[in-house]
Structures are given as structure tokens and as C-alpha cells.
Protein backbone atom coordinates (compact mmCIF):
# COMPACT_ATOMS: atom_id res chain seq x y z
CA UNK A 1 -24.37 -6.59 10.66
CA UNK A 2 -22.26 -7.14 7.50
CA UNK A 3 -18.89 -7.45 9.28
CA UNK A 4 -19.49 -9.81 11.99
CA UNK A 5 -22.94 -11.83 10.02
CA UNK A 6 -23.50 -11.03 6.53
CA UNK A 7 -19.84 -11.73 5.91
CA UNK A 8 -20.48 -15.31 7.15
CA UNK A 9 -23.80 -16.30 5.84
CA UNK A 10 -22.07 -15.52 2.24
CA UNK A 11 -19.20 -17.93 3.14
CA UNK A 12 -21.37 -20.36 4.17
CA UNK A 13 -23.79 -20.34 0.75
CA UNK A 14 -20.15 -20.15 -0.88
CA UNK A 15 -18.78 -23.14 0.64
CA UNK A 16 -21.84 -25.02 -0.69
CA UNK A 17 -20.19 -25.21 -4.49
CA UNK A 18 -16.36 -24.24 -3.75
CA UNK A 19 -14.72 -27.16 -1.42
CA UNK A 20 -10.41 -26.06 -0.91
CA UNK A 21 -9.10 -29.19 0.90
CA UNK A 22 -5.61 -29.05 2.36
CA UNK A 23 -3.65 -32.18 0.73
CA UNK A 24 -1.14 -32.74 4.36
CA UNK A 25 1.47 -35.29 4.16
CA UNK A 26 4.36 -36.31 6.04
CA UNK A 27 7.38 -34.16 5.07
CA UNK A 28 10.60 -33.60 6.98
CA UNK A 29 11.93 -30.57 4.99
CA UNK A 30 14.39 -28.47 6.38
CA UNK A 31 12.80 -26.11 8.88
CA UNK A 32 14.35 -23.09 10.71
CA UNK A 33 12.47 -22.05 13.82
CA UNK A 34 12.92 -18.03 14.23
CA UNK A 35 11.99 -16.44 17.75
CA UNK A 36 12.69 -13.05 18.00
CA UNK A 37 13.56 -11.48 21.26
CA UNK A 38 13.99 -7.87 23.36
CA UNK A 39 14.79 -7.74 26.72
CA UNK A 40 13.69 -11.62 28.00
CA UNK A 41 16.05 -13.24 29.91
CA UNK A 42 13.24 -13.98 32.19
CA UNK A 43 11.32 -15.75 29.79
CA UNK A 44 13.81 -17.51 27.24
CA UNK A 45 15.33 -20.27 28.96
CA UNK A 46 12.02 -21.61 29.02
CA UNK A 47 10.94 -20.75 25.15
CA UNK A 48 14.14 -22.73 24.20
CA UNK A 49 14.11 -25.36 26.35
CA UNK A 50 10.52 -26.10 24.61
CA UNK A 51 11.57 -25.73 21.12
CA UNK A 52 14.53 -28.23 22.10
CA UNK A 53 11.45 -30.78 23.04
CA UNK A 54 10.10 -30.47 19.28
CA UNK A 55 9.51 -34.11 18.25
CA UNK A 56 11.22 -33.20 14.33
CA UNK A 57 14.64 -34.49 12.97
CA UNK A 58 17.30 -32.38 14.80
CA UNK A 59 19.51 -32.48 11.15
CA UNK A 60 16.77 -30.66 9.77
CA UNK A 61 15.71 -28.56 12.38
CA UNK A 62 17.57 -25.43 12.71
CA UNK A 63 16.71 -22.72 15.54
CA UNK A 64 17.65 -18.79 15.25
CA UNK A 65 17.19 -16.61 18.28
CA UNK A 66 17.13 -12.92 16.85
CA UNK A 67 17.75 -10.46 19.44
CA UNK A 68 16.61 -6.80 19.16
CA UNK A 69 19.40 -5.53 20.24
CA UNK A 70 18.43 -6.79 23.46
CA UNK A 71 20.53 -5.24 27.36
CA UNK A 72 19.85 -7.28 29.57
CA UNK A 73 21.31 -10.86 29.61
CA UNK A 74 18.92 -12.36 26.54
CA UNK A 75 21.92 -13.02 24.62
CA UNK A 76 24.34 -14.65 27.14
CA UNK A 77 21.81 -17.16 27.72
CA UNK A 78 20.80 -17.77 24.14
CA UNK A 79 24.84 -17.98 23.67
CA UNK A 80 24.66 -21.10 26.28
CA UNK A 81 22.75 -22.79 24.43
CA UNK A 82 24.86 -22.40 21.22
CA UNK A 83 26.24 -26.42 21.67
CA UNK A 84 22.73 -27.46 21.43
CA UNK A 85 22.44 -25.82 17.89
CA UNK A 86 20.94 -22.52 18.97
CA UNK A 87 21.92 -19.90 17.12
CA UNK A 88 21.90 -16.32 18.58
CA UNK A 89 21.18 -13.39 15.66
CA UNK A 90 21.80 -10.23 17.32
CA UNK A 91 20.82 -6.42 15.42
CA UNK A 92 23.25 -3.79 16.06
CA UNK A 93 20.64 -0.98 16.75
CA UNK A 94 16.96 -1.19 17.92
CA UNK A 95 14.70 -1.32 14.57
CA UNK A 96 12.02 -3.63 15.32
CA UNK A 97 10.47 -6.89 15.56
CA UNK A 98 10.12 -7.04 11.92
CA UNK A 99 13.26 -6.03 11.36
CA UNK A 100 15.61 -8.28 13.64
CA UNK A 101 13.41 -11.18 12.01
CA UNK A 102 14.57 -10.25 8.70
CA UNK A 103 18.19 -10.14 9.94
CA UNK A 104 17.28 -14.02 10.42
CA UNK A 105 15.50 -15.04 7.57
CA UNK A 106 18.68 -13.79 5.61
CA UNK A 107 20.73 -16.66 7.66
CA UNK A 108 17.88 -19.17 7.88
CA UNK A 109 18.70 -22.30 5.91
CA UNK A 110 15.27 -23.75 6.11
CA UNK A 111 12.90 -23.54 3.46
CA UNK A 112 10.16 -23.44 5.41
CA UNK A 113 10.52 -20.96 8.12
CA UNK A 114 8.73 -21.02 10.99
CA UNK A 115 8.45 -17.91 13.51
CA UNK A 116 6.84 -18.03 17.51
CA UNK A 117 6.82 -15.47 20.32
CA UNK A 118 9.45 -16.25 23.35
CA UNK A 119 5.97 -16.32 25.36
CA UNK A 120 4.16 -19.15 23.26
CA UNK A 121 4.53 -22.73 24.13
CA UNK A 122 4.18 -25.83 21.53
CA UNK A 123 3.33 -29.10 22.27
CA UNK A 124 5.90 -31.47 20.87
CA UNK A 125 4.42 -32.15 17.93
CA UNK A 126 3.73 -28.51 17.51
CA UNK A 127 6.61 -27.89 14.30
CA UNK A 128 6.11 -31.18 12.40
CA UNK A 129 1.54 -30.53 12.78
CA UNK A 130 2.03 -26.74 11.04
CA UNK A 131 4.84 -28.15 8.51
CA UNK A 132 2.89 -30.84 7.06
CA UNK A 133 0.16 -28.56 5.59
CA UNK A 134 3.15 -27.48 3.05
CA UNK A 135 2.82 -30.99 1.05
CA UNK A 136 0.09 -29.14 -0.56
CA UNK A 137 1.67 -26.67 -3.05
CA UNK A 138 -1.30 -24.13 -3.03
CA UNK A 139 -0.18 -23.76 0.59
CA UNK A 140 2.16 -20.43 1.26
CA UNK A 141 1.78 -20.13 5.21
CA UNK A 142 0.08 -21.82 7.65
CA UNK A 143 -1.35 -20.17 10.79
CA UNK A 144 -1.57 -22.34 14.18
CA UNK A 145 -4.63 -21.66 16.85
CA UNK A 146 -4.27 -19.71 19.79
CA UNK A 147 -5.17 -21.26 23.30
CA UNK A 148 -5.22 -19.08 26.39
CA UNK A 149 -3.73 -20.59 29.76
CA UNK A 150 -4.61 -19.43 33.42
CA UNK A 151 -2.49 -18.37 35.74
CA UNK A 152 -2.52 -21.88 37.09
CA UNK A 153 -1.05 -23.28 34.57
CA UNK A 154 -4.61 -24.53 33.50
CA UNK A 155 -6.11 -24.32 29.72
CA UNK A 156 -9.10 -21.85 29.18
CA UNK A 157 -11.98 -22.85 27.49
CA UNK A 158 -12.43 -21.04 24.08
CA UNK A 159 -14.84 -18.07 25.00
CA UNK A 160 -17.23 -16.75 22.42
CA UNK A 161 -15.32 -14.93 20.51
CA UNK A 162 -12.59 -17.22 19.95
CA UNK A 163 -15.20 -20.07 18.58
CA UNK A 164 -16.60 -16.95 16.47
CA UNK A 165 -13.12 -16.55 14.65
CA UNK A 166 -12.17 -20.42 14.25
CA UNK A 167 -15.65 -20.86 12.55
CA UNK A 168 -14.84 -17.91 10.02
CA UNK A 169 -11.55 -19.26 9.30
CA UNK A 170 -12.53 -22.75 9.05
CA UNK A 171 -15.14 -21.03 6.32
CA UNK A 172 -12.45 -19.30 4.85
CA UNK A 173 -10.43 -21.90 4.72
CA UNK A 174 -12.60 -24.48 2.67
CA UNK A 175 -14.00 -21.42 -0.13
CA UNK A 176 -10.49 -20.06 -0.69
CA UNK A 177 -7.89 -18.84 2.21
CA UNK A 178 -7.33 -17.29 5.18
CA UNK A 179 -7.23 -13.27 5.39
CA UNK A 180 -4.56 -13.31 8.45
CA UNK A 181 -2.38 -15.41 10.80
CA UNK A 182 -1.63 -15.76 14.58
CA UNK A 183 1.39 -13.91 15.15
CA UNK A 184 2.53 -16.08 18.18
CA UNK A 185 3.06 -19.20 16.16
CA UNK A 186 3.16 -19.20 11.98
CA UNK A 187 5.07 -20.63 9.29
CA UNK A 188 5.58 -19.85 5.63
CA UNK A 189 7.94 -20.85 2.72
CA UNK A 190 11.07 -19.01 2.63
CA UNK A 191 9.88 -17.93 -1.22
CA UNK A 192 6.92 -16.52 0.73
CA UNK A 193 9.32 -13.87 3.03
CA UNK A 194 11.84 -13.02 0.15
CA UNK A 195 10.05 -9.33 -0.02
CA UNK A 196 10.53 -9.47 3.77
CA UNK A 197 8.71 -5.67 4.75
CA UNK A 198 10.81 -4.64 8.12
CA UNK A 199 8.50 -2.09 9.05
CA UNK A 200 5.16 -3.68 8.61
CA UNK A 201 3.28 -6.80 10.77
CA UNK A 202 4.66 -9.88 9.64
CA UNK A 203 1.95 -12.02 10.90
CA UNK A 204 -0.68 -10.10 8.17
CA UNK A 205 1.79 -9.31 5.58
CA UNK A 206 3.02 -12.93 5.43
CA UNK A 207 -0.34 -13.87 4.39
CA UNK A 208 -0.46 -11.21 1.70
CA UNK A 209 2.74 -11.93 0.12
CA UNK A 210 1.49 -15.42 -0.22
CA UNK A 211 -1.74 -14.15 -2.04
CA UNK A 212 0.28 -11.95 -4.27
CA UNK A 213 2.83 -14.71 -5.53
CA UNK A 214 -0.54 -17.14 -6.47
CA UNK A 215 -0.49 -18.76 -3.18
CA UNK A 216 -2.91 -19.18 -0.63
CA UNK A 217 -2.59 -19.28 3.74
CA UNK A 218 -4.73 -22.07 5.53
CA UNK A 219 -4.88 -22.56 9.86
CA UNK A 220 -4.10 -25.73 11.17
CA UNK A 221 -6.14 -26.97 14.42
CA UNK A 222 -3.54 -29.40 15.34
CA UNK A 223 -0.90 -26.90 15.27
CA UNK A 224 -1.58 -24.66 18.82
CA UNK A 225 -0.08 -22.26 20.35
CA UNK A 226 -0.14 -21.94 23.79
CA UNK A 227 0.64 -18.70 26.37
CA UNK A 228 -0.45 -16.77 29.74
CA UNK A 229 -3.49 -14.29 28.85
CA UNK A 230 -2.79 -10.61 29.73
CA UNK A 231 -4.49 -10.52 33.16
CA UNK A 232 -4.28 -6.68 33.08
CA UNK A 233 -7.33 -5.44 30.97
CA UNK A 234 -5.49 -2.01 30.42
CA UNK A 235 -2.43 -3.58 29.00
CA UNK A 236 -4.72 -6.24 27.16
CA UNK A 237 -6.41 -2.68 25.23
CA UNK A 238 -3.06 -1.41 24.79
CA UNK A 239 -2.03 -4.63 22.74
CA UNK A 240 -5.10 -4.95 21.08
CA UNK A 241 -4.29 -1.15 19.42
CA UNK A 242 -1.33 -1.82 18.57
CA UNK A 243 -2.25 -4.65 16.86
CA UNK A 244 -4.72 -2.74 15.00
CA UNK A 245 -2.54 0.45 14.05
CA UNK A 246 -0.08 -2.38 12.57
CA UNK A 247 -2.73 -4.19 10.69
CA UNK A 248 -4.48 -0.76 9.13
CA UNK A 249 -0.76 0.23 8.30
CA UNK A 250 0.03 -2.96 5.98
CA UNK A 251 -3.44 -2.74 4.92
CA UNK A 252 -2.78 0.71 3.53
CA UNK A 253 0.21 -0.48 1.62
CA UNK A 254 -1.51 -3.08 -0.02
CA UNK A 255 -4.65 -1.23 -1.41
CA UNK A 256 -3.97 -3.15 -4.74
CA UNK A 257 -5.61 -6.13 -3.04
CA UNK A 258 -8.13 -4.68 -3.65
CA UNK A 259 -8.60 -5.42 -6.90
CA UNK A 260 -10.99 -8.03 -7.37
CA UNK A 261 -9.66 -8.78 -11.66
CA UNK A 262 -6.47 -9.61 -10.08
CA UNK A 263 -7.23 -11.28 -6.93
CA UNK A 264 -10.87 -12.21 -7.00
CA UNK A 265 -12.59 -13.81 -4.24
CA UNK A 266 -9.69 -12.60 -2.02
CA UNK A 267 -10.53 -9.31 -2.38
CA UNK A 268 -13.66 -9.58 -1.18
CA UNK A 269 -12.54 -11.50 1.79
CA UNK A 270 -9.48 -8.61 2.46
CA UNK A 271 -12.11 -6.05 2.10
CA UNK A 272 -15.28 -7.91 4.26
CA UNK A 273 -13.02 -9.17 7.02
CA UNK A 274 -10.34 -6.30 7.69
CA UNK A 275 -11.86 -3.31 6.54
CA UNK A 276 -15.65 -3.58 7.33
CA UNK A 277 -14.60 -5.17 10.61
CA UNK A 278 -12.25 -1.89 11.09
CA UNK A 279 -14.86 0.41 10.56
CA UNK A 280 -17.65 -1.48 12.70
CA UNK A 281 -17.06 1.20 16.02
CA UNK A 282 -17.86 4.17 13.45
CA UNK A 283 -21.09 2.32 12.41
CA UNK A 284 -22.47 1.77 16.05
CA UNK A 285 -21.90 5.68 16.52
CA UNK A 286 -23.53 6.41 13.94
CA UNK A 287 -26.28 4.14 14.93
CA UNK A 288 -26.55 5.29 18.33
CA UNK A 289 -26.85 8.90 16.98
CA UNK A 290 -29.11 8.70 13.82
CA UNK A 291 -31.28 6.70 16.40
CA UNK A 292 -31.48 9.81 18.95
CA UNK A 293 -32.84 11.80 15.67
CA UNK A 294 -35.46 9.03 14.99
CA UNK A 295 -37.21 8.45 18.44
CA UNK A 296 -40.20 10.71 17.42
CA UNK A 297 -41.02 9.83 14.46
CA UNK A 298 -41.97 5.94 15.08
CA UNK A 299 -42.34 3.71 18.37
CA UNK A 300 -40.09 1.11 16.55
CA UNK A 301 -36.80 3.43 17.13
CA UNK A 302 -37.54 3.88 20.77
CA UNK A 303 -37.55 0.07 20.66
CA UNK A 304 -34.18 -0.08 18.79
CA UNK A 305 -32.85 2.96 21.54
CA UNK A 306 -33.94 0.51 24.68
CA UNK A 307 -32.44 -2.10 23.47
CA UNK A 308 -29.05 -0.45 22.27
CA UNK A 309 -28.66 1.79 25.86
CA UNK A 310 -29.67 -1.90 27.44
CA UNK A 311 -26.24 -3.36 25.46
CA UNK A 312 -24.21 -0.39 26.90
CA UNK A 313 -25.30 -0.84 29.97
CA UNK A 314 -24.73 -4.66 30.29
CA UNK A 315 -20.85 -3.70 29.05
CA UNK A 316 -20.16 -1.08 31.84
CA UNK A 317 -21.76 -3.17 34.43
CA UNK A 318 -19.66 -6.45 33.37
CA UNK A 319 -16.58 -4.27 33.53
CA UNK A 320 -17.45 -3.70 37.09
CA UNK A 321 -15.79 -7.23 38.83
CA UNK A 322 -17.85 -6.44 41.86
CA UNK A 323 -20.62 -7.49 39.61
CA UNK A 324 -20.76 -10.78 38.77
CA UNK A 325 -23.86 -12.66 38.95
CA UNK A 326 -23.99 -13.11 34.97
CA UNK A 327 -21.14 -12.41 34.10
CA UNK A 328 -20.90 -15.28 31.47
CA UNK A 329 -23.29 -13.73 29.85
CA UNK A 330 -22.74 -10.28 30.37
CA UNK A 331 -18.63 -10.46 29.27
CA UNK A 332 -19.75 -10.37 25.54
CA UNK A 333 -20.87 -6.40 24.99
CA UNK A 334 -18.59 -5.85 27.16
CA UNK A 335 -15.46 -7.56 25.27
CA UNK A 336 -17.39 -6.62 21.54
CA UNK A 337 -17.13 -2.91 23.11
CA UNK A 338 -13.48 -2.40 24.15
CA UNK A 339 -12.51 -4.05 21.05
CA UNK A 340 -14.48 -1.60 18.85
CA UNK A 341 -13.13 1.32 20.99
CA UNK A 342 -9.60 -0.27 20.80
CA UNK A 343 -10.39 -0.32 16.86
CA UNK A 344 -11.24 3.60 17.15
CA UNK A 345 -8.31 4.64 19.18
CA UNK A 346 -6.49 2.51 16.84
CA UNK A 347 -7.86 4.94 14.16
CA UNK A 348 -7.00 8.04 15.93
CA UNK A 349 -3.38 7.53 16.54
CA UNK A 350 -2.85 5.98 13.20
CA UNK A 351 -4.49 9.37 11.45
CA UNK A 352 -2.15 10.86 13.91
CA UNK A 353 1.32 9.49 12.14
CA UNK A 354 1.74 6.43 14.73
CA UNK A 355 3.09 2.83 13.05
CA UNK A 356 4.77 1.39 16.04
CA UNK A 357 7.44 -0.18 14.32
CA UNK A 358 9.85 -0.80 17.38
CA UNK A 359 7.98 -3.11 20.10
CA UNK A 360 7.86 -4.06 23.39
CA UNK A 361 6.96 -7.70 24.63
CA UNK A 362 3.69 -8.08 26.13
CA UNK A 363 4.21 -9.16 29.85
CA UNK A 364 2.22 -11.92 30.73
């Protein structure tokens, strides 16, 4: 109840006395646009033909394709591309996503860096929208808003969820700063990635690396990322734990954060938003249980019982396709399940010694 509404009620009373506008101008500074790559030649012609659309001075616009040490033939078509200004960055042994982006932030000229997936697409406008939020000086990286598109080539609408997290951003946002980015499609000052962590997630430790040099992260609507949703719910839970394992590892290496004397407000929001949200799937066991234990003694827990088996039942039968007659309705317990059991599996493996620091491309 904290996590996902007490969190958010406080924001809002918050955001009644503290007001953090984003003071956007428009700046041309020099800009290099990182994508980092394994194994895409599928994929990449594409990514680079859109970055080559980017409506943004092509003097000041420099674009790094890092290869992880990529086999198949990634590189030779990056390297065809090399008269356009595309310049291939290739690691000499598998380390990482994290890694092979560092090996290009140590070339990158820019000093604002920007960093997308090879499976997100921008609209043309998409670098100079995200760069513009850096005329404020508060600003240390800006995160851009996801948007899923159908097979068909058609833009979902924003489901539940999705609305859910742009509201608590937007709320974090105007009381102090965000508490992560979108991994797809970010940008930060180059000060920002001088302590450049190759074996932790970039997208969340960017944002903390701002907040521990005095500077804060901010989301821009206007700056959207767009790419092909993971049709494959198995493979769509697989992501989603990896990208929890990654976030609980930088977490862990940045319990100083913690510390509201230091940090203040954004410790609170680090500790509300990331770590009660983490631990949400061991609250609705223990809910579920402790309720078993309390049927007898009052009429209001065999109330509470109904209505939770009623929620777990509404998420197995939405999982079921063959099912559909509500399914608007009913794909909410089901998605708020799988992505606390993702959370707890996420747990598990990371108790287990997992960090996932080499990667493999989510195939969309």
C-alpha cells in the first residue's frame, strides 16, 4: 500500500510547497550519440539509418557504434557507414554492455552524451527534445518516455501501468528528481559518466552519479523512445529479472544513498520507490499467509481472503488467452503479479551470486 499509494499521496502533498521547474532552452552543444551493439546485423542498418535522420547540426553531432565484441557482420556494416561519420568502437573480449559503452565514452567528444538501444527508434527531433533540458544546470541526465509499437507497425496506447509510472515521475520530477531512467533512450553530461561503473546498469547508476555530484535527473515527454514490445510473455519475464537483479545490484553498491543528512529528500525517494517497491511480492505473501491464520477469529478476514483469492484468480484466468471477455480489465493482477514474481525470482538468483554483467539483446 506504501509502495505503489502511500508513496504518491506524499508526493502529491509535497508538490503542494516544493515546485522544481526544468529551465529548457535551445542549445546545440556538442552531442555524441552512443549505441552499443552484440550480435545485430539484423537490426542496425535500420538503428543508424534513423539516427542519420536526427534533425541536429551534423558538426556537432557525433555517433559511436560500440560493438561487444560482436561475430556476426555488426561491424562490417557499421564500418560502411564510416563516410557518413559513424564511428565503429569495437571491445576486444566480451565484458558487457556497460563495459563496451565505457570503451566509448572514453572516445566520445560530446559533452553531453547520449546512449539508445539498436532496437529503439527516435523521431527526428528525438536528440535536440532530450538535449535541451541541459540549459538548466541542476539538470545531470535526462530520461526520454517509452512507447510500445505493435507488430503492425502501429503505436500502443499507454496501458495502466505505464500512465501509473509517468504520473510518479512527473511527481517526482516537480518535488525534486527522478529515481531512474529508461535505458533504451537517455542522456547525461559527460561530467555525469566520468566514474563510468562497467559492471553495473547504466540506465540507474547514471541517475545516481548525478545525485551524488549535486545534480539532479528529470524525464522529458517530448523526448520518446520508440520499439517492438516483446510479444513472447516468457522472454518479456526473463527481461523483466534481469532488469531487476541489475537494479538490486547497483542499489547494493550505493547503500550510502541512503543517507538522508547527505542526500535528503532523495533518500527517501531511493528508498520508497526502489526498495519498498522491491520488496512488495514478500509483503503480499505474507499477507496471503497471516490472513489464512486470521480467518477465525473475525468475519472481516474472511472478507479480506475472498477478495485476495478473487485477485489471484482474475490473474491466472487473464493469463489464459482463450479467455478473453474482460480482458481489459482483467490484464492488471495479472501484469501486477508476474512483475512481483519477476521481482522475487529476481531476489532468488541475486542471493544466489547472479549480476548478469554480459547481455544479450532482447529480440523483438
Amino acid at each position: 500500500m506504501y509502495a505503489y499509494i502511500g508513496y504518491p499521496l506524499l508526493l502529491i502533498l509535497l508538490s503542494k510547497i516544493r515546485n522544481r521547474t526544468i529551465k529548457k532552452g535551445k542549445i546545440t552543444p556538442n552531442v555524441s550519440f552512443i549505441i552499443t551493439a552484440y550480435n545485430e546485423e539484423k537490426r542496425i542498418r535500420e538503428k543508424i539509418e534513423d539516427t542519420l535522420k536526427q534533425d541536429y547540426p551534423k558538426d556537432k553531432l557525433e555517433v559511436i557504434i560500440a560493438s561487444d565484441c560482436s561475430d556476426d557482420g555488426t561491424d562490417e556494416i557499421v564500418r560502411s557507414y564510416e563516410s557518413q561519420g559513424v564511428r565503429l568502437v569495437r571491445a576486444i573480449e566480451r565484458r558487457g554492455k556497460e563495459a563496451t559503452q565505457k570503451l566509448a565514452i572514453d572516445t566520445a567528444k560530446g559533452e553531453i552524451l547520449v546512449f539508445s538501444d539498436v532496437a529503439t527508434m527516435l523521431s527526428s527531433n528525438g536528440v535536440k527534445n532530450i538535449v535541451r533540458n541541459f540549459n538548466d544546470p541542476t539538470v545531470g541526465c535526462v530520461s526520454s518516455v517509452d512507447r510500445f509499437v505493435d507488430p503492425d507497425g502501429q503505436i500502443s496506447g499507454e496501458g495502466a501501468y505505464v500512465k501509473y509510472e509517468m504520473f510518479l515521475r512527473n511527481l517526482e520530477m516537480k518535488v525534486n528528481t527522478l529515481v531512474g531512467l529508461s535505458g533504451s533512450f537517455f542522456a547525461a553530461r559527460k561530467v555525469v559518466c566520468q566514474n563510468w561503473a562497467t559492471d553495473l546498469q547504466s540506465d540507474f547508476n547514471t541517475l545516481l552519479n548525478s545525485i551524488k555530484i549535486g545534480l539532479r535527473g528529470v524525464s522529458d515527454s517530448e523526448s520518446i523512445g520508440y520499439y517492438k514490445n516483446i510479444i513472447d510473455e516468457k522472454k518479456e519475464f526473463d527481461r523483466k529479472v534481469r532488469t531487476v537483479i541489475r537494479g538490486i545490484s547497483v542499489f547494493m553498491k550505493s547503500l550510502s544513498l541512503l543517507n538522508p543528512f547527505r542526500y535528503g529528500l532523495f533518500s527517501w525517494q531511493l528508498f520508497s520507490h526502489k526498495l519498498c517497491r522491491w520488496l512488495v511480492p514478500f509483503a503480499m505473501i505474507l499477507v496471503l499467509v497471516s490472513n489464512l491464520f486470521l480467518i477465525p477469529y473475525h468475519e472481516m478476514y474472511k472478507g479480506i481472503m475472498i477478495l485476495q483469492v478473487l485477485f489471484y484468480v482474475v490473474a491466472f484466468v487473464s493469463s489464459i488467452r482463450k479467455i478473453l471477455p474482460f480482458k481489459s480489465i482483467m490484464k492488471i493482477p495479472f501484469y501486477f503479479v508476474m512483475a512481483n514474481l519477476s521481482i522475487l525470482v529476481a531476489w532468488y538468483r541475486y542471493f544466489k551470486g547472479e549480476r548478469l554483467i554480459t547481455w544479450e539483446p532482447s529480440k523483438r
